[in-house]
N, C-alpha and C. Protein backbone atom coordinates (compact mmCIF):
# COMPACT_ATOMS: atom_id res chain seq x y z
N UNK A 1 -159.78 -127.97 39.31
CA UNK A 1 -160.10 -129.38 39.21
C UNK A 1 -158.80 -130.15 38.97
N UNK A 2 -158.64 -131.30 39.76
CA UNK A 2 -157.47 -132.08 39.56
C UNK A 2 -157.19 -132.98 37.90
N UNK A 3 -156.07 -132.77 37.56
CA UNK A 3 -155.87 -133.16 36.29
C UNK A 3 -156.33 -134.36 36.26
N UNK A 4 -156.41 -135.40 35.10
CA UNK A 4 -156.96 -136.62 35.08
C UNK A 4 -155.66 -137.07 34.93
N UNK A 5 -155.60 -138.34 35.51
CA UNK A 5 -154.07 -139.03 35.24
C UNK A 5 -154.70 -140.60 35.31
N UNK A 6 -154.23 -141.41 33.82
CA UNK A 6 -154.63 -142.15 34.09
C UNK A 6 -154.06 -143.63 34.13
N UNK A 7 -152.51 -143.15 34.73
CA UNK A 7 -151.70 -144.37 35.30
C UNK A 7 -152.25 -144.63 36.88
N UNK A 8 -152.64 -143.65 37.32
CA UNK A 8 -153.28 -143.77 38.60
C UNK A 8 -153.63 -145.14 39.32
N UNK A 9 -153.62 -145.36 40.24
CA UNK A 9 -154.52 -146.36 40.33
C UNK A 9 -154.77 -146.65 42.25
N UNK A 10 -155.87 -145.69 42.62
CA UNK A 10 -156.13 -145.44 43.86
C UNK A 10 -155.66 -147.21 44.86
N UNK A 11 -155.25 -146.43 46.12
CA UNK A 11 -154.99 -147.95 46.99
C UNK A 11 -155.15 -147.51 48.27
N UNK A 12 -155.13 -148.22 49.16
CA UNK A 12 -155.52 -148.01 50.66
C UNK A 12 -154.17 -148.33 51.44
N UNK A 13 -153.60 -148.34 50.71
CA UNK A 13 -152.19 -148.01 51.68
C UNK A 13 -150.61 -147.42 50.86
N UNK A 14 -149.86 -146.63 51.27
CA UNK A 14 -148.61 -146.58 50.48
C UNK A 14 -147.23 -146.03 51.53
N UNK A 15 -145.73 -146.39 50.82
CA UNK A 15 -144.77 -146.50 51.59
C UNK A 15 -143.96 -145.45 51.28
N UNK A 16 -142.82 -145.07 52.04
CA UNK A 16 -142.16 -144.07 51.99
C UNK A 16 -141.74 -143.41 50.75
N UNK A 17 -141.80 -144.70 49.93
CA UNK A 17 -140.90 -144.05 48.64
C UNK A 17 -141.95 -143.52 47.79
N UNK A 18 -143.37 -144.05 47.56
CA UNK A 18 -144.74 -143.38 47.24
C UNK A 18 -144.91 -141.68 47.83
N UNK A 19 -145.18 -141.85 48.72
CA UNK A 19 -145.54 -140.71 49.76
C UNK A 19 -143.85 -139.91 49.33
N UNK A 20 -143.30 -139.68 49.09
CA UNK A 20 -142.10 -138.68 48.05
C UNK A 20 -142.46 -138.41 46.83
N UNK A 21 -142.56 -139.60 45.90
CA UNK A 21 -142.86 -139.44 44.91
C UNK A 21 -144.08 -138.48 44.93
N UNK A 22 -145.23 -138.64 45.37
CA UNK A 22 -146.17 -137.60 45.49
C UNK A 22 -145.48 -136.13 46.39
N UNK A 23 -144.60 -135.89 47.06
CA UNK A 23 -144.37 -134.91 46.82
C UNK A 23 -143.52 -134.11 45.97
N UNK A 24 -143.20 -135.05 45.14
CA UNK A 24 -142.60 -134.04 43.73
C UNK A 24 -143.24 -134.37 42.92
N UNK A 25 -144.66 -134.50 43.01
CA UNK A 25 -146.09 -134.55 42.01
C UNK A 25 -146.04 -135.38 41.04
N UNK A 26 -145.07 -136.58 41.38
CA UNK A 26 -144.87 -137.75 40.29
C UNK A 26 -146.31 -138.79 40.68
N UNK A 27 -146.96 -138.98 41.74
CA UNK A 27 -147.47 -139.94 42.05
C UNK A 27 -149.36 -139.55 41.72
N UNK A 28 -149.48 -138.69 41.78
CA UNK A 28 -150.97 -138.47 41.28
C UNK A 28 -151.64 -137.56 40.17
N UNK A 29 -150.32 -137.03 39.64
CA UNK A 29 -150.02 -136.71 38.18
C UNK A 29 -149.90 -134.85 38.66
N UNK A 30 -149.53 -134.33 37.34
CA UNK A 30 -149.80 -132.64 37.50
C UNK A 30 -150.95 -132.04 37.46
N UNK A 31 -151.02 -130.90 38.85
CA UNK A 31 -152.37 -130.52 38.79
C UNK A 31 -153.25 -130.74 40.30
N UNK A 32 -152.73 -131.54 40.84
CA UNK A 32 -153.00 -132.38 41.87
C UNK A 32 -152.23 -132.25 43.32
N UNK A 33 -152.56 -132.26 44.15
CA UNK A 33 -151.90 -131.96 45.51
C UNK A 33 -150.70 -132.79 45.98
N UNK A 34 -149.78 -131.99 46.41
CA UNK A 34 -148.29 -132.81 46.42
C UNK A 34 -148.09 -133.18 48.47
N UNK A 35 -147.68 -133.33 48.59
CA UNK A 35 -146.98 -133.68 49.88
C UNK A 35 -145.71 -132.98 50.33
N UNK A 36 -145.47 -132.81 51.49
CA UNK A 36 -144.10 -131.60 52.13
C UNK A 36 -143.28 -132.94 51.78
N UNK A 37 -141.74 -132.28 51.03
CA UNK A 37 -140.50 -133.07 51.06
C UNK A 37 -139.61 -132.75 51.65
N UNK A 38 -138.53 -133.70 51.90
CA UNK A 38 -137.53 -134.10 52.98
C UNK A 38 -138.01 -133.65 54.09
N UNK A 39 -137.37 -132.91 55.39
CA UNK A 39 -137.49 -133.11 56.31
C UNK A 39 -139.17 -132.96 56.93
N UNK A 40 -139.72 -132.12 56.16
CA UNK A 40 -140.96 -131.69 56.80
C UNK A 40 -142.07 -132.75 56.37
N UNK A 41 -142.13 -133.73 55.21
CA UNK A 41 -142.86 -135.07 54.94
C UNK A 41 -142.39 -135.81 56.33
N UNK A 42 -143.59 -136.06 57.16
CA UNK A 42 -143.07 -136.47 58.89
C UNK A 42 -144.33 -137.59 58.77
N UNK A 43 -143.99 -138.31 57.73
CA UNK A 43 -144.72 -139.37 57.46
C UNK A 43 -144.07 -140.52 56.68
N UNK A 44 -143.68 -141.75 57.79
CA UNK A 44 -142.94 -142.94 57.00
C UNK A 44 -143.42 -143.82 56.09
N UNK A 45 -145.44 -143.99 56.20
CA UNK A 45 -146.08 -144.45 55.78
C UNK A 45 -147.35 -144.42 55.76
N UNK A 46 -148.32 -144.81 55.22
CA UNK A 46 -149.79 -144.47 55.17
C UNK A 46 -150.01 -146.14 55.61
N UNK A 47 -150.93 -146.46 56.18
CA UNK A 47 -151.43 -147.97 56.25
C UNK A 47 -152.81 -147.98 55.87
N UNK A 48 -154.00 -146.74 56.09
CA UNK A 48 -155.20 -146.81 56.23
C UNK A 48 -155.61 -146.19 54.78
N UNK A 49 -156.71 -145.97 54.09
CA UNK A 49 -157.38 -145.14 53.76
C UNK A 49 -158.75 -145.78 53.56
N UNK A 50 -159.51 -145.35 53.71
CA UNK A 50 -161.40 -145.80 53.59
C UNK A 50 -161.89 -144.17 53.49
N UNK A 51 -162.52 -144.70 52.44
CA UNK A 51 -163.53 -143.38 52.14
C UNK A 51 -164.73 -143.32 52.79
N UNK A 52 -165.25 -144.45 53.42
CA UNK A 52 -166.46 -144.34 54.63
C UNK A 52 -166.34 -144.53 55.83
N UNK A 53 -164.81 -144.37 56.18
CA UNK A 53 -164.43 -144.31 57.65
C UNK A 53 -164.21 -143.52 58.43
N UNK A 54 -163.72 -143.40 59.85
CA UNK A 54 -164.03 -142.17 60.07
C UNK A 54 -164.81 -142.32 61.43
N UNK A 55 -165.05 -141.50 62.75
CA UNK A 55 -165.89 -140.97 63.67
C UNK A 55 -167.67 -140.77 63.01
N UNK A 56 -167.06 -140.02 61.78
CA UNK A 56 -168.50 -139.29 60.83
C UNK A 56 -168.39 -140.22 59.49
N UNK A 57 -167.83 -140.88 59.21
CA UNK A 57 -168.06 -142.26 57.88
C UNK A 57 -167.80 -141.01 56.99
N UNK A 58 -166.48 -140.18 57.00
CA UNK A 58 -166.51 -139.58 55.72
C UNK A 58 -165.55 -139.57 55.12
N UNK A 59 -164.40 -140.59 55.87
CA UNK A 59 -163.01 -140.85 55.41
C UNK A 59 -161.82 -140.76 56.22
N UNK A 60 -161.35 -141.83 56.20
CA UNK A 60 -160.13 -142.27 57.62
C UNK A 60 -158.74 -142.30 56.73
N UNK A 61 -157.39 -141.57 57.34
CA UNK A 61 -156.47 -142.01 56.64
C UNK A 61 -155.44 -142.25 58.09
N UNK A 62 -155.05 -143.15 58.12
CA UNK A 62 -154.03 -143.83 59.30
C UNK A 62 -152.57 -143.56 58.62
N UNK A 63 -151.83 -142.76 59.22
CA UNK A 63 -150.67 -142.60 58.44
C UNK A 63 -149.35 -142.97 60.03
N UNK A 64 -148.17 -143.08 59.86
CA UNK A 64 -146.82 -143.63 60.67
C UNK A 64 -146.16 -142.95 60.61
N UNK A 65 -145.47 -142.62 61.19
CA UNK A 65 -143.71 -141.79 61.49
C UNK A 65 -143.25 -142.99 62.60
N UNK A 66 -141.75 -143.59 61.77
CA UNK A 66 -141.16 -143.73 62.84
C UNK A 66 -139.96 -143.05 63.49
N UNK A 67 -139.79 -143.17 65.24
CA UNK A 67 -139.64 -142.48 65.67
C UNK A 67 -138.46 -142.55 66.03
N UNK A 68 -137.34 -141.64 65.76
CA UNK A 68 -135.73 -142.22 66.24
C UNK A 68 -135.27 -140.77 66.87
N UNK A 69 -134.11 -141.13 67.60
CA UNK A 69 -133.61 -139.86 68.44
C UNK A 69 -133.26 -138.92 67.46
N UNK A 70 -132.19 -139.30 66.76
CA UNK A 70 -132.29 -138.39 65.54
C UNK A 70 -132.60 -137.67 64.77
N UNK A 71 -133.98 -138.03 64.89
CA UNK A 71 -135.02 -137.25 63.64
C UNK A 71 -134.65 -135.57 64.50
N UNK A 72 -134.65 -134.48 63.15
CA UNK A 72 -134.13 -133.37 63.32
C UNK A 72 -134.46 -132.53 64.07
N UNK A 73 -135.96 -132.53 64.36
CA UNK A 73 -136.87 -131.53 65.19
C UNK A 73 -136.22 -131.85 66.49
N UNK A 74 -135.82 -132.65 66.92
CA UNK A 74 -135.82 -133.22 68.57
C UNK A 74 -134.14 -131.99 68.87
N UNK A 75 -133.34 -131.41 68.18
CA UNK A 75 -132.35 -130.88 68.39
C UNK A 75 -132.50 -129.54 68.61
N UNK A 76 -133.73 -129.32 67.87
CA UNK A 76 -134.32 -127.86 67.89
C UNK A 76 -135.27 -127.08 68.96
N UNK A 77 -136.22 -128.55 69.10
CA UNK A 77 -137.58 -127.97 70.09
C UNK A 77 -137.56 -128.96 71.10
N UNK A 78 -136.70 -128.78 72.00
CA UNK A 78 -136.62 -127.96 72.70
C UNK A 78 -134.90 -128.21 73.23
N UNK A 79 -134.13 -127.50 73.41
CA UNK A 79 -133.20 -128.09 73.58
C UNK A 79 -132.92 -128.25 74.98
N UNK A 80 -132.68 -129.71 75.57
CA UNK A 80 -132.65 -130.03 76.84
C UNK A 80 -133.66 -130.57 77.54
N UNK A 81 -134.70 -130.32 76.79
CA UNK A 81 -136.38 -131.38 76.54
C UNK A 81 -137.07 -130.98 75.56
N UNK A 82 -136.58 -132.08 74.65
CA UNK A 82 -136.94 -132.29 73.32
C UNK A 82 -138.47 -133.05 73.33
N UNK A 83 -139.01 -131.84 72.40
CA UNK A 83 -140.64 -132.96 72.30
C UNK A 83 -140.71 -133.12 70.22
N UNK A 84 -141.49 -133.55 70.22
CA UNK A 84 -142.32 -133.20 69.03
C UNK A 84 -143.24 -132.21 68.97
């Protein structure tokens, strides 16, 4: 069961520096599910969340990566046609 934390305070959207903080388990307290950090967090931002949204109304989360030549994967997979 997830710890109780009660600085918490649920929201329907959060930004890069959130979405880190939750993956070094600062953002939804200890106990609680963290997020992949640095390169493999392949998420710039969250915009969505609804708990009755959804195809099946059972919860929608709309999340962003933006997309630059740079980003690291593109050097790796594939080299000479690079995908995601």
């Amino acid at each position: 069961m997830p710890a109780s934390n009660d600085f918490f305070t649920p929201k329907n959207s959060y930004d890069l520096d959130e979405l880190v903080e939750c993956g070094y388990g600062r953002l939804f307290g200890p106990g609680n599910a963290k997020l992949p950090v640095n390169n493999m967090l392949m998420l710039d931002r969250i915009t969505e969340i609804t708990a009755d949204g959804g195809h099946y109304g059972r919860g929608k989360l709309v999340a962003e990566l933006d997309i630059r030549p740079d980003l690291w994967f593109f050097d790796c997979h594939f080299p000479g046609d690079p995908v995601m």
